[in-house]
Each structure stands twice: as structure tokens, then as C-alpha cells.
N, C-alpha and C. Protein backbone atom coordinates (compact mmCIF):
# COMPACT_ATOMS: atom_id res chain seq x y z
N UNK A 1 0.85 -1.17 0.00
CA UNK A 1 0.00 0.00 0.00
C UNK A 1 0.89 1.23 0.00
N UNK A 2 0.36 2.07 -0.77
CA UNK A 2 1.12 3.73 -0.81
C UNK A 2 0.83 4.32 -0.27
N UNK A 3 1.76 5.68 0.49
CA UNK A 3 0.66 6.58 1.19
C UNK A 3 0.76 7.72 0.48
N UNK A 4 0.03 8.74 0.47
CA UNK A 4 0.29 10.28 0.11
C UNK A 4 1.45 10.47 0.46
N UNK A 5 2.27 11.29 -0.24
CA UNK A 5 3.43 11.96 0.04
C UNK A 5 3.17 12.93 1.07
N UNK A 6 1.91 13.84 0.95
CA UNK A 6 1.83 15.01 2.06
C UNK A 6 0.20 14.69 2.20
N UNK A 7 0.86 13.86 3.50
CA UNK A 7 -0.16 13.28 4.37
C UNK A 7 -0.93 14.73 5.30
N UNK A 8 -0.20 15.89 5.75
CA UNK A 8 -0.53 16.63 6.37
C UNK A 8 -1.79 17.57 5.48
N UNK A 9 -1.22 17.43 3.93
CA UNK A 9 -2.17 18.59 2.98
C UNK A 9 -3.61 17.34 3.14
N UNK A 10 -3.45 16.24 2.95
CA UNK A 10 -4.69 15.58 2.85
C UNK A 10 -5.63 15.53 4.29
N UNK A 11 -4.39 16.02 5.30
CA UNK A 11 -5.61 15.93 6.65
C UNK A 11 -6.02 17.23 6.45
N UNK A 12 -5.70 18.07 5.85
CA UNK A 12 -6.13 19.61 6.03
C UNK A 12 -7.49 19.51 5.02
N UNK A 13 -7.20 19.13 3.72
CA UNK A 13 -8.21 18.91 2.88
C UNK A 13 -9.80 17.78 3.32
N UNK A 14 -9.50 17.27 4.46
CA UNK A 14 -10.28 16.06 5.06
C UNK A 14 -11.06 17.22 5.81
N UNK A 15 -10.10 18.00 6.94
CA UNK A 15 -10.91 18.86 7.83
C UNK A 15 -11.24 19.50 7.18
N UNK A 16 -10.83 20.79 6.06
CA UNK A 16 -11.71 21.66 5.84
C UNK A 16 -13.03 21.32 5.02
N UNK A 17 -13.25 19.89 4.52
CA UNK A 17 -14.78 19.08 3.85
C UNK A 17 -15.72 19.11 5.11
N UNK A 18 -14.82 18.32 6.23
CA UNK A 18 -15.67 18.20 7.41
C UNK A 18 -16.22 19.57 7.65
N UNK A 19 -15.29 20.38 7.75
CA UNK A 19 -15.96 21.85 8.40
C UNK A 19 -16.90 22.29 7.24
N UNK A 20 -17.14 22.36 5.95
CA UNK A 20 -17.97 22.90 5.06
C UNK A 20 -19.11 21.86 5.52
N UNK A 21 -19.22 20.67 5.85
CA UNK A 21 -20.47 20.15 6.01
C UNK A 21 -20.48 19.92 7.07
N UNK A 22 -20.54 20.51 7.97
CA UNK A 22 -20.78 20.18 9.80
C UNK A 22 -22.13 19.77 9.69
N UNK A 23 -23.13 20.50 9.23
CA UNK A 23 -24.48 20.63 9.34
C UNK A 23 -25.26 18.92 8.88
N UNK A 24 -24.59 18.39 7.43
CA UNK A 24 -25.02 17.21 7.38
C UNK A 24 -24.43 16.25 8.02
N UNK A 25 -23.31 16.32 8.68
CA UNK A 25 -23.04 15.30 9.46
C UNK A 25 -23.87 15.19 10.96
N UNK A 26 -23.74 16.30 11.95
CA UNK A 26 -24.82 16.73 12.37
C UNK A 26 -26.10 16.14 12.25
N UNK A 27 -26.85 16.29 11.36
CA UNK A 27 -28.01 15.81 10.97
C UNK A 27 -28.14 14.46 10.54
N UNK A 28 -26.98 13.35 10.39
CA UNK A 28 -26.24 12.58 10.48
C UNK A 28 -26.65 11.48 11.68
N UNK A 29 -25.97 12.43 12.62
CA UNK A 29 -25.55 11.87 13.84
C UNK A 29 -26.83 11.80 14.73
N UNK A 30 -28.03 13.18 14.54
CA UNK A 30 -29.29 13.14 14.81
C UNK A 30 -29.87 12.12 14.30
N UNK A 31 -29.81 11.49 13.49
CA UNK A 31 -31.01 10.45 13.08
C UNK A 31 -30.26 9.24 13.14
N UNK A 32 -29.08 8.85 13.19
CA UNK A 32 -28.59 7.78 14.24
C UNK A 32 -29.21 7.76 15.50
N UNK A 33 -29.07 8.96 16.50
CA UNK A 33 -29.14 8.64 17.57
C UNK A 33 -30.86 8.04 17.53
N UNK A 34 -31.59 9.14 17.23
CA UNK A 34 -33.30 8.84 17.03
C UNK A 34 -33.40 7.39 17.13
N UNK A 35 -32.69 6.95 15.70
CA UNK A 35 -33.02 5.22 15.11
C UNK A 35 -32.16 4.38 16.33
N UNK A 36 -31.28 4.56 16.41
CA UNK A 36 -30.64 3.77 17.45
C UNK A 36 -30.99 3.96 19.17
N UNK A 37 -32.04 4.81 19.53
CA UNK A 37 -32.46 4.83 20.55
C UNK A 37 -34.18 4.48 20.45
N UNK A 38 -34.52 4.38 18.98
CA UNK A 38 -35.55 3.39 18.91
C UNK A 38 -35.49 1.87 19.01
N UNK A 39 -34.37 1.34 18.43
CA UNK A 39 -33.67 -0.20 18.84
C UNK A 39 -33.87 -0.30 19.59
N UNK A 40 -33.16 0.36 20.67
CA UNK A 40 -32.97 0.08 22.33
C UNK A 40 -34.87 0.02 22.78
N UNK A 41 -35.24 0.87 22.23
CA UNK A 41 -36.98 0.37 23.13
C UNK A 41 -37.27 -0.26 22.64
N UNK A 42 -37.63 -0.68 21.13
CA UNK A 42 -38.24 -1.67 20.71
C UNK A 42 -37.60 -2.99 20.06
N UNK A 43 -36.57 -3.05 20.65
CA UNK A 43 -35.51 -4.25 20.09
C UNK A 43 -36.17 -5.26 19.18
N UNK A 44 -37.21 -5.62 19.43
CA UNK A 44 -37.72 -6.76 18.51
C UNK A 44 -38.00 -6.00 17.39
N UNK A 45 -38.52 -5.16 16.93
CA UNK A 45 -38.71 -4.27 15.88
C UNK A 45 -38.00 -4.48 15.05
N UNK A 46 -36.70 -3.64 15.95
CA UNK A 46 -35.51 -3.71 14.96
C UNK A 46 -34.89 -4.76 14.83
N UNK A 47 -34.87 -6.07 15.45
CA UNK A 47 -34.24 -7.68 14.73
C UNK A 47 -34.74 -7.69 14.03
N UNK A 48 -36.16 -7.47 13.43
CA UNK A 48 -36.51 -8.00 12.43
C UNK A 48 -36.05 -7.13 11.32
N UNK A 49 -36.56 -5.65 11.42
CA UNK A 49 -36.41 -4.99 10.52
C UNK A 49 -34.76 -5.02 9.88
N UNK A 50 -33.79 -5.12 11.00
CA UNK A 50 -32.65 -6.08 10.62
C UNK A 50 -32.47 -7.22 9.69
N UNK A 51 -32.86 -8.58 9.97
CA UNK A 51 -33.55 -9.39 9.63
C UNK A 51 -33.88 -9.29 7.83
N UNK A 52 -35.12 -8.68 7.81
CA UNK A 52 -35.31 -7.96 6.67
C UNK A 52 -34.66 -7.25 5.65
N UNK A 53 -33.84 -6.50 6.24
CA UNK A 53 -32.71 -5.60 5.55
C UNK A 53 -31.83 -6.72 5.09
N UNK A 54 -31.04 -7.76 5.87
CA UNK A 54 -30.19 -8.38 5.19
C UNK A 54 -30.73 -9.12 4.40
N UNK A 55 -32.19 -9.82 4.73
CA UNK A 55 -32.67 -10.24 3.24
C UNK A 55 -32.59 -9.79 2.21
N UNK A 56 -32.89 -8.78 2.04
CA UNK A 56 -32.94 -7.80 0.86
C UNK A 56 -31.69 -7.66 0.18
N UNK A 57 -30.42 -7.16 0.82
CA UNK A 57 -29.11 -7.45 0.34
C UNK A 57 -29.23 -8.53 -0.10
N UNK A 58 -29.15 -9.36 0.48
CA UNK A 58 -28.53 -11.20 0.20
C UNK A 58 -29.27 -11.41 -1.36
N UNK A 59 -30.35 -10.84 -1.27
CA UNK A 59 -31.18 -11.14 -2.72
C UNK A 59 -30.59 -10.21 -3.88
N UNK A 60 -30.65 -8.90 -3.70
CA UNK A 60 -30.10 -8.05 -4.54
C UNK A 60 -28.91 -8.45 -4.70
N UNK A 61 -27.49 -8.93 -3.94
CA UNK A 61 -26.24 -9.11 -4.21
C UNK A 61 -26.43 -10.30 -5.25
N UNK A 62 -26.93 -11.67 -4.68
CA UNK A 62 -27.64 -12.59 -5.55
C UNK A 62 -27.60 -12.65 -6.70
N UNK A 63 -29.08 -11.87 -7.18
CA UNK A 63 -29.66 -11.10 -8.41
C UNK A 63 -28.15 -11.04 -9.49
N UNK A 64 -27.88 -9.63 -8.95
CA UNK A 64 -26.65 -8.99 -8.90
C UNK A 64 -25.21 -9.70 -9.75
N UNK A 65 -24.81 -11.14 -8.51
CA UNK A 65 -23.98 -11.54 -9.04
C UNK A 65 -24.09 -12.66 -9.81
N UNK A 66 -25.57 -13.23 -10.13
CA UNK A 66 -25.64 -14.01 -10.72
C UNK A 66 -25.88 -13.55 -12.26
N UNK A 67 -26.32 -12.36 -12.60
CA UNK A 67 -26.28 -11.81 -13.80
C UNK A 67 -25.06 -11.93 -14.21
N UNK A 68 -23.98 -11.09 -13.57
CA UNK A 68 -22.55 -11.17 -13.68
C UNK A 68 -21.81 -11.69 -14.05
N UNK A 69 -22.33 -13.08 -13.14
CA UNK A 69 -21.65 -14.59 -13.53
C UNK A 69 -21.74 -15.02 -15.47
N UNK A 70 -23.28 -14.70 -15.32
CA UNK A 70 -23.39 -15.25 -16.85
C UNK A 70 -23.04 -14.29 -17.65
N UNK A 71 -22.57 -13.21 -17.40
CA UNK A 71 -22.10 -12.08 -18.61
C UNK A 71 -21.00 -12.29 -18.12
N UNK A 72 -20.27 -12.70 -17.91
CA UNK A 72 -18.50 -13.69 -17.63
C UNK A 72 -18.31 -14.89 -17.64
N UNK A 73 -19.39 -15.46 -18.11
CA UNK A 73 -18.96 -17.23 -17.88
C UNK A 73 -17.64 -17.47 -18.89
N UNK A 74 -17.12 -17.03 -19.78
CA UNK A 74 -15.82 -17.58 -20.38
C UNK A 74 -14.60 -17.20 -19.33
N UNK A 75 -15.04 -16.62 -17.88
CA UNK A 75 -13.89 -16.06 -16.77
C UNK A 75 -13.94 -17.35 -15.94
N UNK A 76 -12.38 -17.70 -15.75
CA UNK A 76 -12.06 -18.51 -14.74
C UNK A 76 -12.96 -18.55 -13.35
N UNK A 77 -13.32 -19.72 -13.18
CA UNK A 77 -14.67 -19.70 -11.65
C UNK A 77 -15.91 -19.44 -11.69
N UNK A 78 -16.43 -19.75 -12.94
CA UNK A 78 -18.00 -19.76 -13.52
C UNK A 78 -18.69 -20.41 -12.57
N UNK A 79 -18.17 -21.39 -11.96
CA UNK A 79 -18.96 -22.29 -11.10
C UNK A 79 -18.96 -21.85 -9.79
N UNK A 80 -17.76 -21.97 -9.32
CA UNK A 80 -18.05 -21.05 -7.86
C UNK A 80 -18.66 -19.94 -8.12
N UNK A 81 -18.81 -18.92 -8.95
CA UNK A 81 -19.43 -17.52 -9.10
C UNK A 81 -20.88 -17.89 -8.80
N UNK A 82 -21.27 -19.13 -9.49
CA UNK A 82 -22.48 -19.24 -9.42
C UNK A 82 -23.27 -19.71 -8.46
N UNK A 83 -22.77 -21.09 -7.60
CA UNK A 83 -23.00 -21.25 -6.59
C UNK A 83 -22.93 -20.27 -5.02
N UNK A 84 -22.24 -18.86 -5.63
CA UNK A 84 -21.81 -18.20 -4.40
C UNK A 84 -22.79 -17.23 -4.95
N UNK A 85 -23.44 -17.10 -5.84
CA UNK A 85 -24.64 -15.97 -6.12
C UNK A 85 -25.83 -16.97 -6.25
N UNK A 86 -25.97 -18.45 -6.47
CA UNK A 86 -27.36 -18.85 -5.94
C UNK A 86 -27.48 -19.25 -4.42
N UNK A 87 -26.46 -18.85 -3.49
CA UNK A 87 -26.74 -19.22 -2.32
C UNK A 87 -27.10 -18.28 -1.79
N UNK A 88 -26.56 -16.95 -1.92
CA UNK A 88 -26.82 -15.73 -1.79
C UNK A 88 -28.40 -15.21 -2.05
N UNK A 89 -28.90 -15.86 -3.56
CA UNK A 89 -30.38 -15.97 -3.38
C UNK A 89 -30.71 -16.24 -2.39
N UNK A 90 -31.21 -17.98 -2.00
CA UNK A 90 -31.37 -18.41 -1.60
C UNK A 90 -31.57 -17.61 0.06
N UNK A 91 -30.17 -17.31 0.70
CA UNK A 91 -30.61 -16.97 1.88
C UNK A 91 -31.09 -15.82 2.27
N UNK A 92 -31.46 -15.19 0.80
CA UNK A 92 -31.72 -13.46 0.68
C UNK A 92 -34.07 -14.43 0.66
N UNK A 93 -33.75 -15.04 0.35
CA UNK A 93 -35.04 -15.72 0.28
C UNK A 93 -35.45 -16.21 1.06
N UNK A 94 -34.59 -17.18 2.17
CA UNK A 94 -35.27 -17.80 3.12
C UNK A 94 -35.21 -16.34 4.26
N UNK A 95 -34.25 -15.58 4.23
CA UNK A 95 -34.64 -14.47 5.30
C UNK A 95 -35.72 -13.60 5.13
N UNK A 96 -36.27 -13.31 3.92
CA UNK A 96 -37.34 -12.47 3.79
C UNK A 96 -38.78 -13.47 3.99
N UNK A 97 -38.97 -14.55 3.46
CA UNK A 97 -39.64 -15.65 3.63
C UNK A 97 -40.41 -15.89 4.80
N UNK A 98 -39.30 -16.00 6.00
CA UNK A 98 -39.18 -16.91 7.23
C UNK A 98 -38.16 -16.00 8.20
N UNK A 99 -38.68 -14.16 8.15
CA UNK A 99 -37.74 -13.61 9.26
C UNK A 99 -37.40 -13.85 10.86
N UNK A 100 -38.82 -14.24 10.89
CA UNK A 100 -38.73 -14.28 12.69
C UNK A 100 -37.30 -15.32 13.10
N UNK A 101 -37.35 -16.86 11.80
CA UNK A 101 -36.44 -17.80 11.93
C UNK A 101 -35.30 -17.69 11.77
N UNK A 102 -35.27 -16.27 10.62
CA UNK A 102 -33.64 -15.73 10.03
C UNK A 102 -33.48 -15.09 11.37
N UNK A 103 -34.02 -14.14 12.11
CA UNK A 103 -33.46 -13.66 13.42
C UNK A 103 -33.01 -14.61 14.25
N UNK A 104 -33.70 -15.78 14.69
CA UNK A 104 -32.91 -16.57 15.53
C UNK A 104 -31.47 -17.04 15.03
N UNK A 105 -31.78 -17.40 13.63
CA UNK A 105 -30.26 -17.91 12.92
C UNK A 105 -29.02 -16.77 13.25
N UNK A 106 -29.66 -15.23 13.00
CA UNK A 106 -28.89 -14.69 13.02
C UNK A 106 -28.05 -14.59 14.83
N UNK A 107 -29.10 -14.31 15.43
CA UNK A 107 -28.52 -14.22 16.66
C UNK A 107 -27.93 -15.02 17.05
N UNK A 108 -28.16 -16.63 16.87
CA UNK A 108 -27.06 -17.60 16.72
C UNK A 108 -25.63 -17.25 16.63
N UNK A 109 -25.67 -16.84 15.33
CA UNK A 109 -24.42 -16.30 14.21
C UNK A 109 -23.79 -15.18 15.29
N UNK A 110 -24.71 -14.56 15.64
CA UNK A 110 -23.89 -13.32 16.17
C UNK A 110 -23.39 -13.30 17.80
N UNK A 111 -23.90 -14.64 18.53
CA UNK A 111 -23.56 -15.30 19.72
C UNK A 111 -21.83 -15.88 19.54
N UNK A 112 -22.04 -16.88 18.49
CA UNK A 112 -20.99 -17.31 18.23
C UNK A 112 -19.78 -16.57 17.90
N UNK A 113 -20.15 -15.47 17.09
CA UNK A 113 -18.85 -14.27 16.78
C UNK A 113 -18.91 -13.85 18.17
N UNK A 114 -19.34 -13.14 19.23
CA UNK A 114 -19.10 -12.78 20.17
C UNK A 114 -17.76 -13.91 20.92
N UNK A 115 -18.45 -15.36 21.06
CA UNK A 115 -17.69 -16.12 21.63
C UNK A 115 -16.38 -15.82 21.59
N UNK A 116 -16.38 -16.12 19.59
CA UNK A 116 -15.08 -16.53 19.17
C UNK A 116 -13.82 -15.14 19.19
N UNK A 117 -14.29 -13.62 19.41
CA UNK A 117 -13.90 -12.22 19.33
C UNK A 117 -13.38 -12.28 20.78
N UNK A 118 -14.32 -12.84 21.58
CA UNK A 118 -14.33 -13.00 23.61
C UNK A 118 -12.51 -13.83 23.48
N UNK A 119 -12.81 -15.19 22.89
CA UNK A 119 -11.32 -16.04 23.25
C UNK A 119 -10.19 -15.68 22.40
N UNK A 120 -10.39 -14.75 21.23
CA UNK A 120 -9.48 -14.34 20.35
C UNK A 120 -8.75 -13.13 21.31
N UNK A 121 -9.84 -12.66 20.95
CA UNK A 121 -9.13 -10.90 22.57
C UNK A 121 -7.64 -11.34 23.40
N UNK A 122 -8.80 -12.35 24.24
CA UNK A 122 -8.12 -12.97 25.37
C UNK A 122 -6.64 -13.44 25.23
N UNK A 123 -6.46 -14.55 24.10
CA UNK A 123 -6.05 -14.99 23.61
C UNK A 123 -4.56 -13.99 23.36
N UNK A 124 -4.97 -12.60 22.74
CA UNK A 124 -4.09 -11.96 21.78
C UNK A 124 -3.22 -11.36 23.30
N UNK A 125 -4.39 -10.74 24.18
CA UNK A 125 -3.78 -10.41 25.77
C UNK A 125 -2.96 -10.97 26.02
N UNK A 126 -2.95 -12.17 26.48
CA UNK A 126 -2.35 -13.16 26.83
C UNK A 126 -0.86 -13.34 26.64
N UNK A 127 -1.08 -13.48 24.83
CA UNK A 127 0.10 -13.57 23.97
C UNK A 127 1.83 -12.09 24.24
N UNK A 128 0.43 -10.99 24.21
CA UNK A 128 1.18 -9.81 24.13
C UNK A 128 1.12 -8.97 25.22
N UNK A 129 1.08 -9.42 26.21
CA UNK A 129 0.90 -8.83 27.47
C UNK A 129 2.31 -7.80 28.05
N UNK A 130 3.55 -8.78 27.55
CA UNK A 130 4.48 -7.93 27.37
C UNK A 130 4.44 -5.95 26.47
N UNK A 131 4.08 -6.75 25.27
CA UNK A 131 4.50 -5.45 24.54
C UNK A 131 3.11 -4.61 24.62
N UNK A 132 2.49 -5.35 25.38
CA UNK A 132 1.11 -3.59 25.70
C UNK A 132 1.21 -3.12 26.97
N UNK A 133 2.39 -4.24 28.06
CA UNK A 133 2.15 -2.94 29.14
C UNK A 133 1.19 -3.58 29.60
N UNK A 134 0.98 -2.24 30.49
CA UNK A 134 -0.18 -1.89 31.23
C UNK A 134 -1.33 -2.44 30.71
N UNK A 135 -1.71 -2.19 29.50
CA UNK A 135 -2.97 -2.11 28.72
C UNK A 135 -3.01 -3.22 28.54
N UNK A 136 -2.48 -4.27 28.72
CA UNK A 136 -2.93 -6.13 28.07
C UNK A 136 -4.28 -6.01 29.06
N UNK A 137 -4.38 -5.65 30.18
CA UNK A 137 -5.74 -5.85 30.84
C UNK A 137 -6.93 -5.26 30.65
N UNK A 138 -7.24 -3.97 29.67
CA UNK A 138 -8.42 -3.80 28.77
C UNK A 138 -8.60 -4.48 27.84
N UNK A 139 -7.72 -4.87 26.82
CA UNK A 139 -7.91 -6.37 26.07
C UNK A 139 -8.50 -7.02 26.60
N UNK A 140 -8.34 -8.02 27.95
CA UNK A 140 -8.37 -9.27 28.73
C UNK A 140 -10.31 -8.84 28.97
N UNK A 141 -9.92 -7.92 29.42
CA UNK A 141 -11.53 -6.96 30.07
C UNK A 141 -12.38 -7.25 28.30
N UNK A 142 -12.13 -6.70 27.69
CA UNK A 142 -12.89 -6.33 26.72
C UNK A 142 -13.33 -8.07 26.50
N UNK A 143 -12.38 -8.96 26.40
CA UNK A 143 -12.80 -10.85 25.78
C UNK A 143 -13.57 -11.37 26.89
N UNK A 144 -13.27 -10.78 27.75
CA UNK A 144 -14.25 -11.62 28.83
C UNK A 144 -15.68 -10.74 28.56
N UNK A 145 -15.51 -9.47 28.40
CA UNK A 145 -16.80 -8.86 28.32
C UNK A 145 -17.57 -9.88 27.38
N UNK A 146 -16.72 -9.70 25.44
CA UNK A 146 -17.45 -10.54 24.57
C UNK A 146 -17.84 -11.79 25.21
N UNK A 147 -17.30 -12.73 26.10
CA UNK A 147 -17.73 -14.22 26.07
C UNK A 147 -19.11 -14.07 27.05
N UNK A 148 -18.54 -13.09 27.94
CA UNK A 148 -20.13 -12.70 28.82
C UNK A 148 -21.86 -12.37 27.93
N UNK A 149 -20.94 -11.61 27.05
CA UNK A 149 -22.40 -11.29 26.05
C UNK A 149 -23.01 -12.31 25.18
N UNK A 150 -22.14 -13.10 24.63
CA UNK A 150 -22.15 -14.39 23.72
C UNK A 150 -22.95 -15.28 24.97
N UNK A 151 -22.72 -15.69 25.90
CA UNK A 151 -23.65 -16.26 27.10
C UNK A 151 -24.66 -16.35 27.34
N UNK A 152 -25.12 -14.58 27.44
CA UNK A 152 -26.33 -13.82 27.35
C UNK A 152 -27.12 -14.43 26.38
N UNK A 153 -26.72 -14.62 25.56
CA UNK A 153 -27.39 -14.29 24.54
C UNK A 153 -27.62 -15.72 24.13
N UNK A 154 -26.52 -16.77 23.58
CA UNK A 154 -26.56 -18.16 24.01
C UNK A 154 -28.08 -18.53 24.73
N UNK A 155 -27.53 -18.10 25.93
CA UNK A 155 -28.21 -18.87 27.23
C UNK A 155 -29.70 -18.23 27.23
N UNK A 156 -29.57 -17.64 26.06
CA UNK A 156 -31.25 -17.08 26.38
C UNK A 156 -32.03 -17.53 25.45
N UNK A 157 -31.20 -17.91 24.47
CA UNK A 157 -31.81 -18.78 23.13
C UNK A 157 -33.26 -19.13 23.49
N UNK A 158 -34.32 -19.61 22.56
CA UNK A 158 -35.10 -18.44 21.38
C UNK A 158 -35.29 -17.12 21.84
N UNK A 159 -35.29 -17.04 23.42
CA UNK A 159 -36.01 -15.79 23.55
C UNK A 159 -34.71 -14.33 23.57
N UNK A 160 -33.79 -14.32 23.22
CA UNK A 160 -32.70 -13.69 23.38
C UNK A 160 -32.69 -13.18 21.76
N UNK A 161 -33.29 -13.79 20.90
CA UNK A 161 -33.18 -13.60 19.43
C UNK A 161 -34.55 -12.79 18.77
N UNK A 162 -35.38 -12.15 20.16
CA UNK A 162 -35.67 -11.02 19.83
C UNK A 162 -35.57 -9.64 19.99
N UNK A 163 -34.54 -9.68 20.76
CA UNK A 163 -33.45 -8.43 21.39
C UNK A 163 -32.35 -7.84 21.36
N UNK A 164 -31.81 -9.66 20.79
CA UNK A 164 -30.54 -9.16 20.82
C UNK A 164 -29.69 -8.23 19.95
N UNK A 165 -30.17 -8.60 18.45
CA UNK A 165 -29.93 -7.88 17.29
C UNK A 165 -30.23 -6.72 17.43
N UNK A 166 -31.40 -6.34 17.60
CA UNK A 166 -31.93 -5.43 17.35
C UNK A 166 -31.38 -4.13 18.94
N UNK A 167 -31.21 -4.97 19.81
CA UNK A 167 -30.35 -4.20 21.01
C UNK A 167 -28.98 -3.86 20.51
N UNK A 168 -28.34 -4.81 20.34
CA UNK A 168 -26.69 -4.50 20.08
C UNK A 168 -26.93 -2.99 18.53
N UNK A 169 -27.59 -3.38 17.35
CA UNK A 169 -27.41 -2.42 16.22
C UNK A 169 -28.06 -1.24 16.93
N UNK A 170 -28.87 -1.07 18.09
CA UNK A 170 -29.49 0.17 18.44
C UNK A 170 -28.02 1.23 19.10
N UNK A 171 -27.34 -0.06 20.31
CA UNK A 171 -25.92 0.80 21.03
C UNK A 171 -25.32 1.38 19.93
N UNK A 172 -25.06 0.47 19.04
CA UNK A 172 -24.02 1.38 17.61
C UNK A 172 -24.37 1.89 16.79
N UNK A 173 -25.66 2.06 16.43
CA UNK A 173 -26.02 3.21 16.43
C UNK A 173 -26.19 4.95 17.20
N UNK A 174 -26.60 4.13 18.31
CA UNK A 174 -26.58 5.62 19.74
C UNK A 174 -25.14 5.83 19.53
N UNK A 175 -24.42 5.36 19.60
CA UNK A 175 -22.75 5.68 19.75
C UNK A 175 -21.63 6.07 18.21
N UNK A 176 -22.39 5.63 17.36
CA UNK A 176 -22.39 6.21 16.22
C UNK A 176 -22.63 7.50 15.67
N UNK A 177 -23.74 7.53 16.02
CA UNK A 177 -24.52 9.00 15.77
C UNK A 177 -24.25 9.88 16.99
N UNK A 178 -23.75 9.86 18.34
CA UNK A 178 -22.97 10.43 19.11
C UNK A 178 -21.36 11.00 18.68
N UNK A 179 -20.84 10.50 18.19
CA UNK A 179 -19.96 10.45 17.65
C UNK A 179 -19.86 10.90 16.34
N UNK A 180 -21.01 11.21 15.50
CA UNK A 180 -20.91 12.15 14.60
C UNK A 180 -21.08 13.39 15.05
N UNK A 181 -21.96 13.38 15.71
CA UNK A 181 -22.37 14.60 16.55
C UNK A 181 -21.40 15.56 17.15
N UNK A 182 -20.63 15.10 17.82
CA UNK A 182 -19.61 15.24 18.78
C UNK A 182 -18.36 16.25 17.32
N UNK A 183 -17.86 14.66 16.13
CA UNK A 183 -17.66 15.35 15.20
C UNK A 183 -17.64 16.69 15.03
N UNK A 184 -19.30 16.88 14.78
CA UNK A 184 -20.06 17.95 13.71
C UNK A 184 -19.84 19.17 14.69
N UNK A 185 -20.16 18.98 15.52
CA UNK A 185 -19.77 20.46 16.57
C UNK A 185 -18.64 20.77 16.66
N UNK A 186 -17.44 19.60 17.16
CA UNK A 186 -15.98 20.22 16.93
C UNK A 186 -15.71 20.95 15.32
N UNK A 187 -16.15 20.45 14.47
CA UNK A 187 -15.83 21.11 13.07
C UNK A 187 -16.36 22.48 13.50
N UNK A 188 -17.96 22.94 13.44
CA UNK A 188 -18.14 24.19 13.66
C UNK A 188 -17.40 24.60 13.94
N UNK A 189 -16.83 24.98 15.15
CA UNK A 189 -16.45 25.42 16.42
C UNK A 189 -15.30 25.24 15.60
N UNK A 190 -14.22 24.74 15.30
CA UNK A 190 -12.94 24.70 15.08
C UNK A 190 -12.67 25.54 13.76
């Protein structure tokens, strides 16, 4: 990878975009917080409407790359192309189909990444505890946090898979759109 030669002219050119649009980021960060503090109350809402949304991708990418495929079939990997854009149907289909079931799958899915993020963390702590110092123990903190949440969520199975999604995308959202926010005012102001 290359970098800019004058890395400093490109942060200047970065801030002064930010500062000409404070206002839409701002407005940005307002309707994050809104949507992501609607998650948080109505969590089941938003699993599904989650849920839903990735159906929709999974189908459109699908669609998408299965056209692709056949306006390239003389390209090396015709076959995997194709099987990796009719599966992509497929689960763009069974999630819109059968959401309430794609939410449990998903929260599944997203239990298990917690797990595996929880013992990886840990893991990396562990490894490098030397060269972070002090700090190997917010690592350590942060994997035990993930395996705690993966638990939660696990251990609450079916009934955890109408909250959970739709809880976790609401925090990152609130903290998202905080964080534009936060942004958008320092630009003003600066």
C-alpha cells in the first residue's frame, strides 16, 4: 500500500470538507441517535427490521452476481461464481420468507462471533501482554466482556433472538450517531 506523500495537505483537505459540512453530518448523527435509541426500546422491531434488511441485500447481491456470472462465464470460476450468487439468493429468500427464523439464525451467528472475538481478545492479551504494558488488561476486560455477552445471549436462546440484534445495532447506532455529533460540533467550532 502507498501513502500520500503530504499526508498533512490531505488531513487539512479532510478537515476543511468536514468543516464545510458540519451541518449534514450533524443531521447525520441526529437520526442515528433517534433510530438507534428506537432499537434500544423496541428491540424486537428492529431484529426483524434487521432481519429484513439483510434479506434484501442477500437477494439483490444474488440477483446482482448471478447476472454477472453469466455475462462472464468464459472467466475462470464460472462455477463457484455461481454457486456463491445462488446461495446468496437463496438466503436473501429464506430471510425475507421466514424472518422471525432468520433472526434466531442470526442471533445464533452473532452469539458465536461474540464467543469466538471473547477467546481471540483474550487470547491476543495473553500472547502480548508484554508489549502492551499496562494495557494487556483492557484487552483481557474487553474478551471476557465478549464471552459474557455471547452467554447472554446463548443462554437465552429463542427468547434472546428477539433483542438481541436489534439491542446490540441500536448501542451502535446511539454511539455512532454520538460520535458524529460530537464530530459535527468540533468542526463548527474549530
Amino acid at each position: 500500500m502507498t501513502l500520500p506523500h503530504d499526508i498533512s495537505g490531505l488531513e487539512a483537505k479532510v478537515s476543511a470538507a468536514v468543516r464545510e459540512h458540519w451541518k449534514a453530518f450533524l443531521f447525520e448523527g441526529i437520526l442515528f441517535v433517534i433510530l438507534g435509541l428506537a432499537a434500544i426500546i423496541v428491540p424486537p422491531l428492529a431484529s426483524l427490521a434487521v432481519t429484513i434488511f439483510l434479506g434484501w441485500l442477500f437477494l439483490i447481491s444474488g440477483v446482482a452476481g448471478l447476472a454477472l456470472t453469466f455475462w462472464a462465464r468464459k472467466m475462470p470460476g464460472f462455477w463457484w461464481s455461481l454457486v456463491s450468487a445462488a446461495l446468496a439468493i437463496a438466503v436473501g429468500v429464506v430471510l425475507l420468507a421466514r424472518p422471525i427464523q432468520g433472526t434466531l439464525t442470526l442471533t445464533i451467528v452473532v452469539g458465536a462471533y461474540f464467543l469466538a472475538e471473547g477467546v481471540t481478545s483474550i487470547m491476543y492479551a495473553l500472547e502480548h501482554r508484554r508489549e502492551l504494558s499496562r494495557r494487556w488488561g483492557w484487552m483481557l476486560t474487553a474478551g471476557l466482556m465478549d464471552i459474557i455477552v455471547a452467554g447472554i445471549i446463548v443462554a437465552g436462546l429463542p427468547g434472546s433472538a428477539l433483542w438481541a440484534i436489534g439491542l446490540l445495532v441500536g448501542i451502535n447506532m446511539l454511539f455512532g450517531g454520538a460520535s458524529l455529533i460530537a464530530m459535527a460540533l468540533a468542526a463548527r467550532d474549530g
